[in-house]
PDB file of N, CA and C in Angstrom:
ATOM      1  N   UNK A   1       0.827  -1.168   0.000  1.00  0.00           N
ATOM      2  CA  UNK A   1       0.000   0.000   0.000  1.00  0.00           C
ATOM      3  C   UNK A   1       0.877   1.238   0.000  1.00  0.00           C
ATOM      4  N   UNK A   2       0.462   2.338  -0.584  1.00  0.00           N
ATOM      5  CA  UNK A   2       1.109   3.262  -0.674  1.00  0.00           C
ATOM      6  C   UNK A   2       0.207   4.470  -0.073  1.00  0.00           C
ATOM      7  N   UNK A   3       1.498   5.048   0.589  1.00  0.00           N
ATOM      8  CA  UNK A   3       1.048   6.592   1.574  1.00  0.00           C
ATOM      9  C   UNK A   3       0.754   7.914   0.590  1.00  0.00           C
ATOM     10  N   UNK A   4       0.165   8.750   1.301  1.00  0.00           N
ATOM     11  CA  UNK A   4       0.331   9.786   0.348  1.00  0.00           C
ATOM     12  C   UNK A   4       1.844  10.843   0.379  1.00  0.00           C
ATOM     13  N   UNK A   5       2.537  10.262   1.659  1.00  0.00           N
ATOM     14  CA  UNK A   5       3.768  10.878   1.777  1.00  0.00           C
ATOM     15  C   UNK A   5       4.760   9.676   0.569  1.00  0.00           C
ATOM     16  N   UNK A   6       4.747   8.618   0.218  1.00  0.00           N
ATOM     17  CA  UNK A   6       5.554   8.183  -0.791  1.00  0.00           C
ATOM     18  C   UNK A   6       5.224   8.491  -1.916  1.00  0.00           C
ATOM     19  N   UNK A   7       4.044   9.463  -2.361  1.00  0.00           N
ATOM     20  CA  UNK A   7       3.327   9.331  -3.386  1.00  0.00           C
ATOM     21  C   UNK A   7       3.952  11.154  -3.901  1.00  0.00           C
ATOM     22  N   UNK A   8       5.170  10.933  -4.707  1.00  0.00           N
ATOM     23  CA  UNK A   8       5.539  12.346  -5.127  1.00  0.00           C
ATOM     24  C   UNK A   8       5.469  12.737  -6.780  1.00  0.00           C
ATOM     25  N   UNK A   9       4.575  11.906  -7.644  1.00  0.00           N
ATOM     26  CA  UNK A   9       4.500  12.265  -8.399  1.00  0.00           C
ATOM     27  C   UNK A   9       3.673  13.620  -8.489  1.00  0.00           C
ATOM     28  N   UNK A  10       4.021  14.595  -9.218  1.00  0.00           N
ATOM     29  CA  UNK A  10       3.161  15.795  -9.636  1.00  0.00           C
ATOM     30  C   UNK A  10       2.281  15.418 -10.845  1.00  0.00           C
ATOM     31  N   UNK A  11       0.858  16.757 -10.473  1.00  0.00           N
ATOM     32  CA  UNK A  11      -0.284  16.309 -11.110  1.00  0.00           C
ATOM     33  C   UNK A  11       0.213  17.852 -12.000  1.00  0.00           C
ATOM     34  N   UNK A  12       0.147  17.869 -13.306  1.00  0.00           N
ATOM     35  CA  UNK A  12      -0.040  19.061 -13.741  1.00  0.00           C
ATOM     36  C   UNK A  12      -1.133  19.249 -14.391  1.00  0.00           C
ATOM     37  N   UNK A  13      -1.745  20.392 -14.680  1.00  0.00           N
ATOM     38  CA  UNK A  13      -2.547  20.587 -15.362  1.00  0.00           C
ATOM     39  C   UNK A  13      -2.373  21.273 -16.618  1.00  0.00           C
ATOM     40  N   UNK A  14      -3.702  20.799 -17.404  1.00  0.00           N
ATOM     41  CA  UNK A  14      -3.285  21.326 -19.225  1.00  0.00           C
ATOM     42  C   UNK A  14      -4.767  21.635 -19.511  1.00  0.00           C
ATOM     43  N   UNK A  15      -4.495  22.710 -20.285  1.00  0.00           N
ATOM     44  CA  UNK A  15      -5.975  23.180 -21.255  1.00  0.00           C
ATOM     45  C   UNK A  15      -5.789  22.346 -22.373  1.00  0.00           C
ATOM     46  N   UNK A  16      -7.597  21.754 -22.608  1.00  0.00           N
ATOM     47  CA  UNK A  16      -7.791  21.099 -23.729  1.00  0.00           C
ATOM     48  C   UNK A  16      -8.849  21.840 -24.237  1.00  0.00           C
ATOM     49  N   UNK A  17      -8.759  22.169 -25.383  1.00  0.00           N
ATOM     50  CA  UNK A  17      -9.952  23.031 -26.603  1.00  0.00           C
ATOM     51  C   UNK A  17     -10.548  21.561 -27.604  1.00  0.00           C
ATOM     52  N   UNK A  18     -11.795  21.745 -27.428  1.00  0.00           N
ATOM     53  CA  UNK A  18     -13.087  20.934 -27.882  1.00  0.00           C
ATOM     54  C   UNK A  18     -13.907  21.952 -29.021  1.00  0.00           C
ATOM     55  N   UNK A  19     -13.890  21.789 -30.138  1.00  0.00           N
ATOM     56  CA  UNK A  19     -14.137  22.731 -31.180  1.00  0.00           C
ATOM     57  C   UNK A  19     -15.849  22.622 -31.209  1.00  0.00           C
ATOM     58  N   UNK A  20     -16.652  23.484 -31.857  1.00  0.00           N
ATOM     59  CA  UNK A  20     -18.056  24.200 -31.279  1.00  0.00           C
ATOM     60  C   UNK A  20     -18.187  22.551 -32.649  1.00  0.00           C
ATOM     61  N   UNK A  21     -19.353  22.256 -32.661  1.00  0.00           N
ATOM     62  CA  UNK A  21     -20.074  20.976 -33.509  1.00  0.00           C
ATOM     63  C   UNK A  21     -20.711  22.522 -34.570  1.00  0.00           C
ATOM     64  N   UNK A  22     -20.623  21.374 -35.516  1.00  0.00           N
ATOM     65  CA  UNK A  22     -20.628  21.488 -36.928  1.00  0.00           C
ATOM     66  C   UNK A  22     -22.312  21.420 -37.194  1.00  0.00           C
ATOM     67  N   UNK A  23     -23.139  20.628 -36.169  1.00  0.00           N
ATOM     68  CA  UNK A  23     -23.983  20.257 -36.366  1.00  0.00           C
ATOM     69  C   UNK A  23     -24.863  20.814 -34.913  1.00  0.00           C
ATOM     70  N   UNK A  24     -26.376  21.310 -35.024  1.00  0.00           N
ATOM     71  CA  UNK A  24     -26.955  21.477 -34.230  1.00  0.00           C
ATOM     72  C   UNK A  24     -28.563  20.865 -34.009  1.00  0.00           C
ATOM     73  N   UNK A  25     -28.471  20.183 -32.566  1.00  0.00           N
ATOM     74  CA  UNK A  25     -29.860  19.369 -32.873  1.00  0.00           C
ATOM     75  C   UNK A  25     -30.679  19.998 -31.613  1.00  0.00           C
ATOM     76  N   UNK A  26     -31.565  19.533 -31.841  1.00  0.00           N
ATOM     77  CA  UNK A  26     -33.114  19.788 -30.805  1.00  0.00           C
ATOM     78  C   UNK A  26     -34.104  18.458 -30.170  1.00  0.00           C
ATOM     79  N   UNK A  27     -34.383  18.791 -29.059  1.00  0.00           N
ATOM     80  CA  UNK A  27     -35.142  17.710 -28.736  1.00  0.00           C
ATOM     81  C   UNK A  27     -36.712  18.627 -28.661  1.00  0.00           C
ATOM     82  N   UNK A  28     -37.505  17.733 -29.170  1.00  0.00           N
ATOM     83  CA  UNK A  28     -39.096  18.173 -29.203  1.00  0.00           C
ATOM     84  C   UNK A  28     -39.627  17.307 -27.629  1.00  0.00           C
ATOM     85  N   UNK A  29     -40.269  18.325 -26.716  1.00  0.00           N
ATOM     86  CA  UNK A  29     -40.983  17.590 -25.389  1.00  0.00           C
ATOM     87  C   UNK A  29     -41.962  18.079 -25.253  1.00  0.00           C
ATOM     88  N   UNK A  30     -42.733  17.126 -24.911  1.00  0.00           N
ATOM     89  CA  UNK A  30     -44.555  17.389 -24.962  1.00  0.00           C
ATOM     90  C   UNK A  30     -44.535  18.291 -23.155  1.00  0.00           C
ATOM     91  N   UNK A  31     -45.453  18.344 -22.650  1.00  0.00           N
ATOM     92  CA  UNK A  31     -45.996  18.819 -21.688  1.00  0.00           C
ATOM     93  C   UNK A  31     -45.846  17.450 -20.362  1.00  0.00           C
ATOM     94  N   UNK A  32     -46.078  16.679 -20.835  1.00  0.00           N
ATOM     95  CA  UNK A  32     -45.946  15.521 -19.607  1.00  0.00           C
ATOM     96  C   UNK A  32     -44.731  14.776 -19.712  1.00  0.00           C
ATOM     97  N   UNK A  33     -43.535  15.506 -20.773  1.00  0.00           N
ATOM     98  CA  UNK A  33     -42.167  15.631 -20.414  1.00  0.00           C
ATOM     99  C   UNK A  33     -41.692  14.072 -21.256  1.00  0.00           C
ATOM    100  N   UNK A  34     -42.486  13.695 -21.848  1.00  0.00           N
ATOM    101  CA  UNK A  34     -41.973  12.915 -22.874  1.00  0.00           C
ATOM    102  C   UNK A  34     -41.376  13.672 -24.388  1.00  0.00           C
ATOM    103  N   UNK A  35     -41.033  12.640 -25.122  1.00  0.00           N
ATOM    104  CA  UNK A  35     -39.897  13.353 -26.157  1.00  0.00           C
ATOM    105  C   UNK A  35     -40.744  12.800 -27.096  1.00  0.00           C
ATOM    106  N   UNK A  36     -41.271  13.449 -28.466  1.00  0.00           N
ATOM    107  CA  UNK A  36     -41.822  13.189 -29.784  1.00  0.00           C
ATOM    108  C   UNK A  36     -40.760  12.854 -30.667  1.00  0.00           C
ATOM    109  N   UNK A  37     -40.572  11.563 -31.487  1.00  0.00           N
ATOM    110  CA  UNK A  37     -39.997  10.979 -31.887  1.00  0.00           C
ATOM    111  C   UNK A  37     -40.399  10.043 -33.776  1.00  0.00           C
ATOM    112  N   UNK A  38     -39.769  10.013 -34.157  1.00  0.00           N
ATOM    113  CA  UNK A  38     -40.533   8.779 -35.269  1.00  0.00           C
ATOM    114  C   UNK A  38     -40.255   7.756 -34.928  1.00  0.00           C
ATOM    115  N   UNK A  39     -41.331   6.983 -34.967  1.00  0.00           N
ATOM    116  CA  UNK A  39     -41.740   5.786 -34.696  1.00  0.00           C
ATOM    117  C   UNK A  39     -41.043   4.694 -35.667  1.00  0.00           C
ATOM    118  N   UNK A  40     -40.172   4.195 -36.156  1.00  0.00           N
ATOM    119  CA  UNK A  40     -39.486   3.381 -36.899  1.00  0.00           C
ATOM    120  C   UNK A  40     -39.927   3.123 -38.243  1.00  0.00           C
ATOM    121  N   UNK A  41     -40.563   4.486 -38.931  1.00  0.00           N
ATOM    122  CA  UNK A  41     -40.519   4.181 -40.094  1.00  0.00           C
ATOM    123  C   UNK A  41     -42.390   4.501 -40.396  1.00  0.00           C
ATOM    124  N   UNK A  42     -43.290   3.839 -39.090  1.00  0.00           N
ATOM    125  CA  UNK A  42     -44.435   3.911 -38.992  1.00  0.00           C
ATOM    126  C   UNK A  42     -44.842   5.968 -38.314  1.00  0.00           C
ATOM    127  N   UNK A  43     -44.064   6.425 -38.585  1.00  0.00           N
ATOM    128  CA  UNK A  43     -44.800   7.740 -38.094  1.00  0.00           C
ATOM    129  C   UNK A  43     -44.695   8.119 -36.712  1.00  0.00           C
ATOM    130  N   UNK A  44     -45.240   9.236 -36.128  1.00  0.00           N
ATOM    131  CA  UNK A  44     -44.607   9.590 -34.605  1.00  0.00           C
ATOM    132  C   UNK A  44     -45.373   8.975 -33.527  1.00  0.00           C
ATOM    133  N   UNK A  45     -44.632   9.071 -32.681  1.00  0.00           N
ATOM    134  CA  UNK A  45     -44.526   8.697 -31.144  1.00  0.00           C
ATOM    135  C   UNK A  45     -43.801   9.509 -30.276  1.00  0.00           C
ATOM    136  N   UNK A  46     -44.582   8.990 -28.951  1.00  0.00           N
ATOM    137  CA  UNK A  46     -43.876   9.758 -27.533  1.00  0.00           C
ATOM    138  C   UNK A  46     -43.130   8.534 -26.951  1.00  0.00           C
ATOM    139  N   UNK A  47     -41.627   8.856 -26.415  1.00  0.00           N
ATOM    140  CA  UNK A  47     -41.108   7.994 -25.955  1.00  0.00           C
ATOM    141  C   UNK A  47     -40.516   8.654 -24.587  1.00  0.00           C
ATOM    142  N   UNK A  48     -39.945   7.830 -23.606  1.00  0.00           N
ATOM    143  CA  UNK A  48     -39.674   8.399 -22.359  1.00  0.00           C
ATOM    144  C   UNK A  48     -38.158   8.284 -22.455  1.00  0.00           C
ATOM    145  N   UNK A  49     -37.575   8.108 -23.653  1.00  0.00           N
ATOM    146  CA  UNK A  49     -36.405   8.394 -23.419  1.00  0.00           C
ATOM    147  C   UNK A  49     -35.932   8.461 -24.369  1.00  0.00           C
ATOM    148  N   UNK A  50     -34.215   8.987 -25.192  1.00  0.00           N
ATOM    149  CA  UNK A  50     -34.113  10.107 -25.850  1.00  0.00           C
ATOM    150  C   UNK A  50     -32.731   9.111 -26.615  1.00  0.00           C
ATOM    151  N   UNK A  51     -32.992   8.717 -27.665  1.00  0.00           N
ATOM    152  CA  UNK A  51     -32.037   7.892 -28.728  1.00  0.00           C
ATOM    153  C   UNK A  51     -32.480   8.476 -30.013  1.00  0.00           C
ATOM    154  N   UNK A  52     -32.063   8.024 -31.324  1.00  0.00           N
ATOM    155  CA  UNK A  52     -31.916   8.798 -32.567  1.00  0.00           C
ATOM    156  C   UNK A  52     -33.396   8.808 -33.168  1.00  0.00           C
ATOM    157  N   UNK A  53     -34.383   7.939 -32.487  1.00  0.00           N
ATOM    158  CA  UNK A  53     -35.428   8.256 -33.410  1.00  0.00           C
ATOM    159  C   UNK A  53     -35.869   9.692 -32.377  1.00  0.00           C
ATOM    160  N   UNK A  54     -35.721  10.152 -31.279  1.00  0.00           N
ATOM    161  CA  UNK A  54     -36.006  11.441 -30.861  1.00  0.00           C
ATOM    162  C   UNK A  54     -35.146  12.593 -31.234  1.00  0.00           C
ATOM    163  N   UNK A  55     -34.316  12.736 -32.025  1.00  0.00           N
ATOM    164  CA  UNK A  55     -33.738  13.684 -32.305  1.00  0.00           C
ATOM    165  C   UNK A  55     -33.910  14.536 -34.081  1.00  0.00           C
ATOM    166  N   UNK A  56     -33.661  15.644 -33.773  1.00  0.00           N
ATOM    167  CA  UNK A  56     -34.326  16.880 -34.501  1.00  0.00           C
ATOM    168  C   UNK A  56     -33.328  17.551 -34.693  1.00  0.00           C
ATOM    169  N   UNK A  57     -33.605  18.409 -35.996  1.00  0.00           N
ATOM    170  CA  UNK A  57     -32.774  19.635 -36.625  1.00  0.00           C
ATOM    171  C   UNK A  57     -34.212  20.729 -36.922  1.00  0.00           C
ATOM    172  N   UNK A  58     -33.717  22.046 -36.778  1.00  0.00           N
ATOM    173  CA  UNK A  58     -34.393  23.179 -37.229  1.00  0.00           C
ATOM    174  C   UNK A  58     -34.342  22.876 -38.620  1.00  0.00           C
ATOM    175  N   UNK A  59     -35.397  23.418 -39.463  1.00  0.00           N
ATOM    176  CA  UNK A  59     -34.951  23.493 -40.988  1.00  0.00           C
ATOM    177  C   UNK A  59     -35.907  25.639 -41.155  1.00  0.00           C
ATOM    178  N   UNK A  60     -36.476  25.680 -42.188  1.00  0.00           N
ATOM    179  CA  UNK A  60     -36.567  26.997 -42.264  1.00  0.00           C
ATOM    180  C   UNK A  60     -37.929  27.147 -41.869  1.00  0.00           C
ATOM    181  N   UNK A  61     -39.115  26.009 -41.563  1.00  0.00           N
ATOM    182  CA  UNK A  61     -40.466  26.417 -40.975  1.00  0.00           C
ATOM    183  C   UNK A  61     -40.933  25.249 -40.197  1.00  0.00           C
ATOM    184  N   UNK A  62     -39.847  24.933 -39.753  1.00  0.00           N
ATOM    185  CA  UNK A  62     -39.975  23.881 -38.568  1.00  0.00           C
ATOM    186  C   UNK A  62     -39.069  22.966 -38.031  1.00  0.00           C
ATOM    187  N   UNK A  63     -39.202  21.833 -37.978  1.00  0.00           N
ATOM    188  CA  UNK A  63     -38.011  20.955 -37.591  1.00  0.00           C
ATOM    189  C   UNK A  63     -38.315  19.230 -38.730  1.00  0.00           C
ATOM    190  N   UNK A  64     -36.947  19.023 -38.398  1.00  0.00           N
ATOM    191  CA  UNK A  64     -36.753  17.778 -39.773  1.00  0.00           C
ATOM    192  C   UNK A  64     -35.868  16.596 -38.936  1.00  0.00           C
ATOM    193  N   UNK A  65     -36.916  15.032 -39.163  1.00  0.00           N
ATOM    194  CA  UNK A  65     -36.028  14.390 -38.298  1.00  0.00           C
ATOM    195  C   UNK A  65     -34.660  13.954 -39.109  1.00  0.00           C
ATOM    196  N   UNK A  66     -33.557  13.513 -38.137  1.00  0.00           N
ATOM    197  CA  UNK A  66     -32.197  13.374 -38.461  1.00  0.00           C
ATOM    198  C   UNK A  66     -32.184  12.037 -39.173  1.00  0.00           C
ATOM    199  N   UNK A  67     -32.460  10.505 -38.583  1.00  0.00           N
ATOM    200  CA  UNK A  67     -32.426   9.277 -39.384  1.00  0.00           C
ATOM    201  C   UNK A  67     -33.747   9.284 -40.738  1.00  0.00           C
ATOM    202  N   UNK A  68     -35.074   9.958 -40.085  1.00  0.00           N
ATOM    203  CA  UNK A  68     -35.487   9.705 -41.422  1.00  0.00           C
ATOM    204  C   UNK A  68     -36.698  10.574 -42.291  1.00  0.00           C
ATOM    205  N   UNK A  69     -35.767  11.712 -42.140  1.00  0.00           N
ATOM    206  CA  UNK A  69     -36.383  13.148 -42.998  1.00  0.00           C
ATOM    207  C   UNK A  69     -37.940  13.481 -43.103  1.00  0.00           C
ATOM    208  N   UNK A  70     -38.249  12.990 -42.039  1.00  0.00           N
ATOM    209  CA  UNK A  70     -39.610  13.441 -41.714  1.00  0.00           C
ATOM    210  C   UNK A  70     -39.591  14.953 -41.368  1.00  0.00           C
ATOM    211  N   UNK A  71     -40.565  15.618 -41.823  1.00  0.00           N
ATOM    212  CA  UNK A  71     -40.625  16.797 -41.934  1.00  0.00           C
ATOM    213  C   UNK A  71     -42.218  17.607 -41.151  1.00  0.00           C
ATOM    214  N   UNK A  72     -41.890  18.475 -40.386  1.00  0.00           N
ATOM    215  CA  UNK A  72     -42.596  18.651 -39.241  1.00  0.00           C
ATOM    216  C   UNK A  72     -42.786  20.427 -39.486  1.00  0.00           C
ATOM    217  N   UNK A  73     -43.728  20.936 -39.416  1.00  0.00           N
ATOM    218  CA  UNK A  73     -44.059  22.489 -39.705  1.00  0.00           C
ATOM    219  C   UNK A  73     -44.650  22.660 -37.938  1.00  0.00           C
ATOM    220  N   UNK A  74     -43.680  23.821 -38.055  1.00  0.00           N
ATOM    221  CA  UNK A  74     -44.339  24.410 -36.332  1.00  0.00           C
ATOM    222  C   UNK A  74     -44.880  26.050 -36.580  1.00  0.00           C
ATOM    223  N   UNK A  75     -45.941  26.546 -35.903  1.00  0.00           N
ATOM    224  CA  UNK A  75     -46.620  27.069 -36.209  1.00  0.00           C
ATOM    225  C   UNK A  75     -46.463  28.026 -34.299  1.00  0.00           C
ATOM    226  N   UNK A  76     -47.173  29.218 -34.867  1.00  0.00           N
ATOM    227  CA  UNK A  76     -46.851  29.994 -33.353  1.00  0.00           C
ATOM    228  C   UNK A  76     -45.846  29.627 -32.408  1.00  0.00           C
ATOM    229  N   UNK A  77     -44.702  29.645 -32.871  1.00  0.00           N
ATOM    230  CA  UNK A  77     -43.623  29.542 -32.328  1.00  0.00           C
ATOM    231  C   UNK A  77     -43.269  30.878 -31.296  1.00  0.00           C
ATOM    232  N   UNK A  78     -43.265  30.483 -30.043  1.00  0.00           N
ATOM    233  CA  UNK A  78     -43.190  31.731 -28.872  1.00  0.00           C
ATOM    234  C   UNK A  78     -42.553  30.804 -27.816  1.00  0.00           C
ATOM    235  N   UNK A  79     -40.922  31.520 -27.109  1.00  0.00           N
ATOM    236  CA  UNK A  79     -40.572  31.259 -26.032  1.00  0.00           C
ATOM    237  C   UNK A  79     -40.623  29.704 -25.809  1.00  0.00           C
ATOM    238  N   UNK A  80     -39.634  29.001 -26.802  1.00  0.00           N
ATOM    239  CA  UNK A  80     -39.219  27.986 -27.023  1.00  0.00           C
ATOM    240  C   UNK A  80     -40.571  27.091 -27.257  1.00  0.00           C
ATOM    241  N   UNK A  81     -41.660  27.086 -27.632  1.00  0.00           N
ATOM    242  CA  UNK A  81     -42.798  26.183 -27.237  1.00  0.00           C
ATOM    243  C   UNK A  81     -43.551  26.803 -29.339  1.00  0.00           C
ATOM    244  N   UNK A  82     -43.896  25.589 -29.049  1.00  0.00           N
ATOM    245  CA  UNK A  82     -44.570  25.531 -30.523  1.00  0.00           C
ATOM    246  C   UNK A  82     -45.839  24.816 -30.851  1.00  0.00           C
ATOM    247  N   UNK A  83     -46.742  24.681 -32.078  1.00  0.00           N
ATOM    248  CA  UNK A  83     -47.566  23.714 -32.189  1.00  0.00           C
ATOM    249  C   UNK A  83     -47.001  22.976 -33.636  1.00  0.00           C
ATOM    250  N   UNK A  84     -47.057  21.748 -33.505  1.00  0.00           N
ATOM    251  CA  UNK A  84     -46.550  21.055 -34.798  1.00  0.00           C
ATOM    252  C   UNK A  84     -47.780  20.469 -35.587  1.00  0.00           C
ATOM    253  N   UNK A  85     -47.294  20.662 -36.952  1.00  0.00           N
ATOM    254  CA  UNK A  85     -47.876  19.882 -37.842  1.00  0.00           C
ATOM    255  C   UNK A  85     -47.407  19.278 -38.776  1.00  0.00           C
ATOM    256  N   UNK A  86     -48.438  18.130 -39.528  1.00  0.00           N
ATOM    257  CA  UNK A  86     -47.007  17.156 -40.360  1.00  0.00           C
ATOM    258  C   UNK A  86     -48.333  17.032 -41.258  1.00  0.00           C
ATOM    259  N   UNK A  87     -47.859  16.997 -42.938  1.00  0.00           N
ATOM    260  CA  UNK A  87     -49.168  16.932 -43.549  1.00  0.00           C
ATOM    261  C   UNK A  87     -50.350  18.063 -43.556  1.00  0.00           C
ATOM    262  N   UNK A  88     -50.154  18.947 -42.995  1.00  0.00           N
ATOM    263  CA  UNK A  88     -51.279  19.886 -42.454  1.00  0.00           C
ATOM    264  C   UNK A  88     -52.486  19.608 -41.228  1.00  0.00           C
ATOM    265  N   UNK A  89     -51.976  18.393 -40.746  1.00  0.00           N
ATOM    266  CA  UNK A  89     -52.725  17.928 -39.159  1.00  0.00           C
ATOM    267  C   UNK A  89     -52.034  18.329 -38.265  1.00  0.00           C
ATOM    268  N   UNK A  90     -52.373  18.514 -37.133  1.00  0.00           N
ATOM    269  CA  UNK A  90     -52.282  18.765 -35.800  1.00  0.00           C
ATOM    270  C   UNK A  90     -51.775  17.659 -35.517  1.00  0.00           C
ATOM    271  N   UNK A  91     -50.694  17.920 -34.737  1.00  0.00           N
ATOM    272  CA  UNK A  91     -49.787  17.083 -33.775  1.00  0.00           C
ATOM    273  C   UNK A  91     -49.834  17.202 -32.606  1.00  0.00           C
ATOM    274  N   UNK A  92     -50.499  15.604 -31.803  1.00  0.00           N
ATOM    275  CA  UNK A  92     -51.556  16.314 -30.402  1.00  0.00           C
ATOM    276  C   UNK A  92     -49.984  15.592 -29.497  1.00  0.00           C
ATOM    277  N   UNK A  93     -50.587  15.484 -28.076  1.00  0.00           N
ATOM    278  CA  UNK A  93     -48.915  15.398 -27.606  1.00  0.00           C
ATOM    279  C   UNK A  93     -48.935  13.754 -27.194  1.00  0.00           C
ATOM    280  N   UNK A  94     -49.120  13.075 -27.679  1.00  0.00           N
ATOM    281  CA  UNK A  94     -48.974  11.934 -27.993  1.00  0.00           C
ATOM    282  C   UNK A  94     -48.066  11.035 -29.179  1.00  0.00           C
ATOM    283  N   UNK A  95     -47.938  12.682 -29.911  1.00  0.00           N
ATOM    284  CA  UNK A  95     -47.741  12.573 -31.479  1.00  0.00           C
ATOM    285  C   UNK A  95     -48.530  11.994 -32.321  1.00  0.00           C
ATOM    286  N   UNK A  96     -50.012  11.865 -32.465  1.00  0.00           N
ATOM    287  CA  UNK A  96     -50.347  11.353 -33.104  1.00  0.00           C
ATOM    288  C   UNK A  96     -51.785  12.731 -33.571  1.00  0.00           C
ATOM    289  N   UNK A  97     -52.328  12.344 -34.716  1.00  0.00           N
ATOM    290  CA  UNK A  97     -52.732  13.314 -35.336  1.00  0.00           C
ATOM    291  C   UNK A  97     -54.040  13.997 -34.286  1.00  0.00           C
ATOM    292  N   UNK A  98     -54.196  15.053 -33.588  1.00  0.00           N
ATOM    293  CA  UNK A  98     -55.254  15.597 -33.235  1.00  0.00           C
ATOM    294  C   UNK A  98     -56.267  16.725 -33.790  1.00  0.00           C
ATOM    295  N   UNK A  99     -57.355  17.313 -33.018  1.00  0.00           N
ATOM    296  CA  UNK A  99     -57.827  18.041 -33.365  1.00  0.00           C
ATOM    297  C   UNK A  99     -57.866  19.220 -32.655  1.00  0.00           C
ATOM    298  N   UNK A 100     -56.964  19.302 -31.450  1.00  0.00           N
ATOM    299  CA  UNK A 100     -56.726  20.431 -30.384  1.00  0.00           C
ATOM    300  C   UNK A 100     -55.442  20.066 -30.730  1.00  0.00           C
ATOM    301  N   UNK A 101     -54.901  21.522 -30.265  1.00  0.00           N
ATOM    302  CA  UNK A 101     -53.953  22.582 -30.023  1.00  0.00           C
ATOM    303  C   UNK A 101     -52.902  21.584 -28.963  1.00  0.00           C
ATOM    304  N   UNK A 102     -51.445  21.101 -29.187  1.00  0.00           N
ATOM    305  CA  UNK A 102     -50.868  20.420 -28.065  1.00  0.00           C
ATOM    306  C   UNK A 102     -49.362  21.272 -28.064  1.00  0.00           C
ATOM    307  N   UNK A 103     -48.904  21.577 -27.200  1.00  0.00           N
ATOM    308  CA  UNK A 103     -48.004  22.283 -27.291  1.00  0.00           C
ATOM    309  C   UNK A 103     -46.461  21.890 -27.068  1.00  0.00           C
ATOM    310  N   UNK A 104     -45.532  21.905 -27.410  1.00  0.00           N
ATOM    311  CA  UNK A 104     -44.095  21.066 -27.596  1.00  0.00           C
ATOM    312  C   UNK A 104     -43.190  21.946 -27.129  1.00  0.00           C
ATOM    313  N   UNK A 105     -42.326  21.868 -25.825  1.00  0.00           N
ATOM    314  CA  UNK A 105     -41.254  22.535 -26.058  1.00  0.00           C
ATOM    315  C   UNK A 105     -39.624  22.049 -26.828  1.00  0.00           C
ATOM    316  N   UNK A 106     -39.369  22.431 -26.936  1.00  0.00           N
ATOM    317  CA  UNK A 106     -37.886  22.395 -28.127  1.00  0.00           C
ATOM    318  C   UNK A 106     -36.461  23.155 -27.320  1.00  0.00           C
ATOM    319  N   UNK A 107     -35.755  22.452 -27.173  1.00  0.00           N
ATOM    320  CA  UNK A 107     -34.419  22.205 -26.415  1.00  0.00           C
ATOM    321  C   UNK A 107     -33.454  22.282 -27.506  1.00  0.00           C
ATOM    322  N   UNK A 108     -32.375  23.185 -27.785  1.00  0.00           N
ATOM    323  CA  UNK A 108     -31.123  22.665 -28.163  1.00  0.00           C
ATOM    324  C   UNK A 108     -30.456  22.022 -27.542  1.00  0.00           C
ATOM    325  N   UNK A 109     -29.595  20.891 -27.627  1.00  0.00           N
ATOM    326  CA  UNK A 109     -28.526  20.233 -26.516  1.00  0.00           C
ATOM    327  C   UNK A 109     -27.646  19.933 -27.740  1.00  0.00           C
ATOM    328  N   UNK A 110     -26.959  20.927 -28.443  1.00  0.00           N
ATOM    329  CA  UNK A 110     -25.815  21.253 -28.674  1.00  0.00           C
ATOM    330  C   UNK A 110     -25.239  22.849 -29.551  1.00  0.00           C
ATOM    331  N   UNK A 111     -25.365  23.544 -29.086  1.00  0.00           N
ATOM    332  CA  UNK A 111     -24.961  25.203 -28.955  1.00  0.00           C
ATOM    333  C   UNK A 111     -23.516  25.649 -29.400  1.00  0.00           C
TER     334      UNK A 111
END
């Protein structure tokens, strides 16, 4: 066993630079804090946790998923929170097509 009095190696320290991503994504979250997602090919879903079918890019009138270019129009966009539509339906917070108003907030997690 070793003491901390035999122990004379020095710790130095060093700056490491991590360059800004090239790429910026978004997570879409309903109100009861689940994540809107595509559903594997079959269309959206809410899932409780956050792998590539939940992840999102901005495009110029809404958001576009990353694996499979589903394309999502958000509408009254105010203070990070939006209403989505896909097709011209309402996206209730289940993700699935409604007829009321469901509201999504939208997260960057990479800046």
């Amino acid at each position: 066993m070793t003491s901390l009095k035999e122990n004379t190696e020095l710790s130095e320290e060093r700056v490491v630079r991590i360059e800004q991503p090239a790429d910026h994504f978004v997570l879409i979250r309903a109100a009861d804090g689940s994540y809107l997602g595509a559903a594997g090919g079959e269309g959206l879903a809410t899932f409780d946790y956050v792998d590539d079918q939940a992840i999102w890019e901005r495009t110029a009138d809404g958001f576009g998923h990353v694996v499979t270019g589903l394309r999502l129009k958000s509408d009254e966009v105010q203070a990070n929170q939006c209403m989505l539509r896909s097709g011209g339906l309402i996206i209730g917070s289940d993700g699935q097509e409604s007829q009321f108003r469901y509201w999504f907030a939208n997260y960057n997690f990479a800046n």
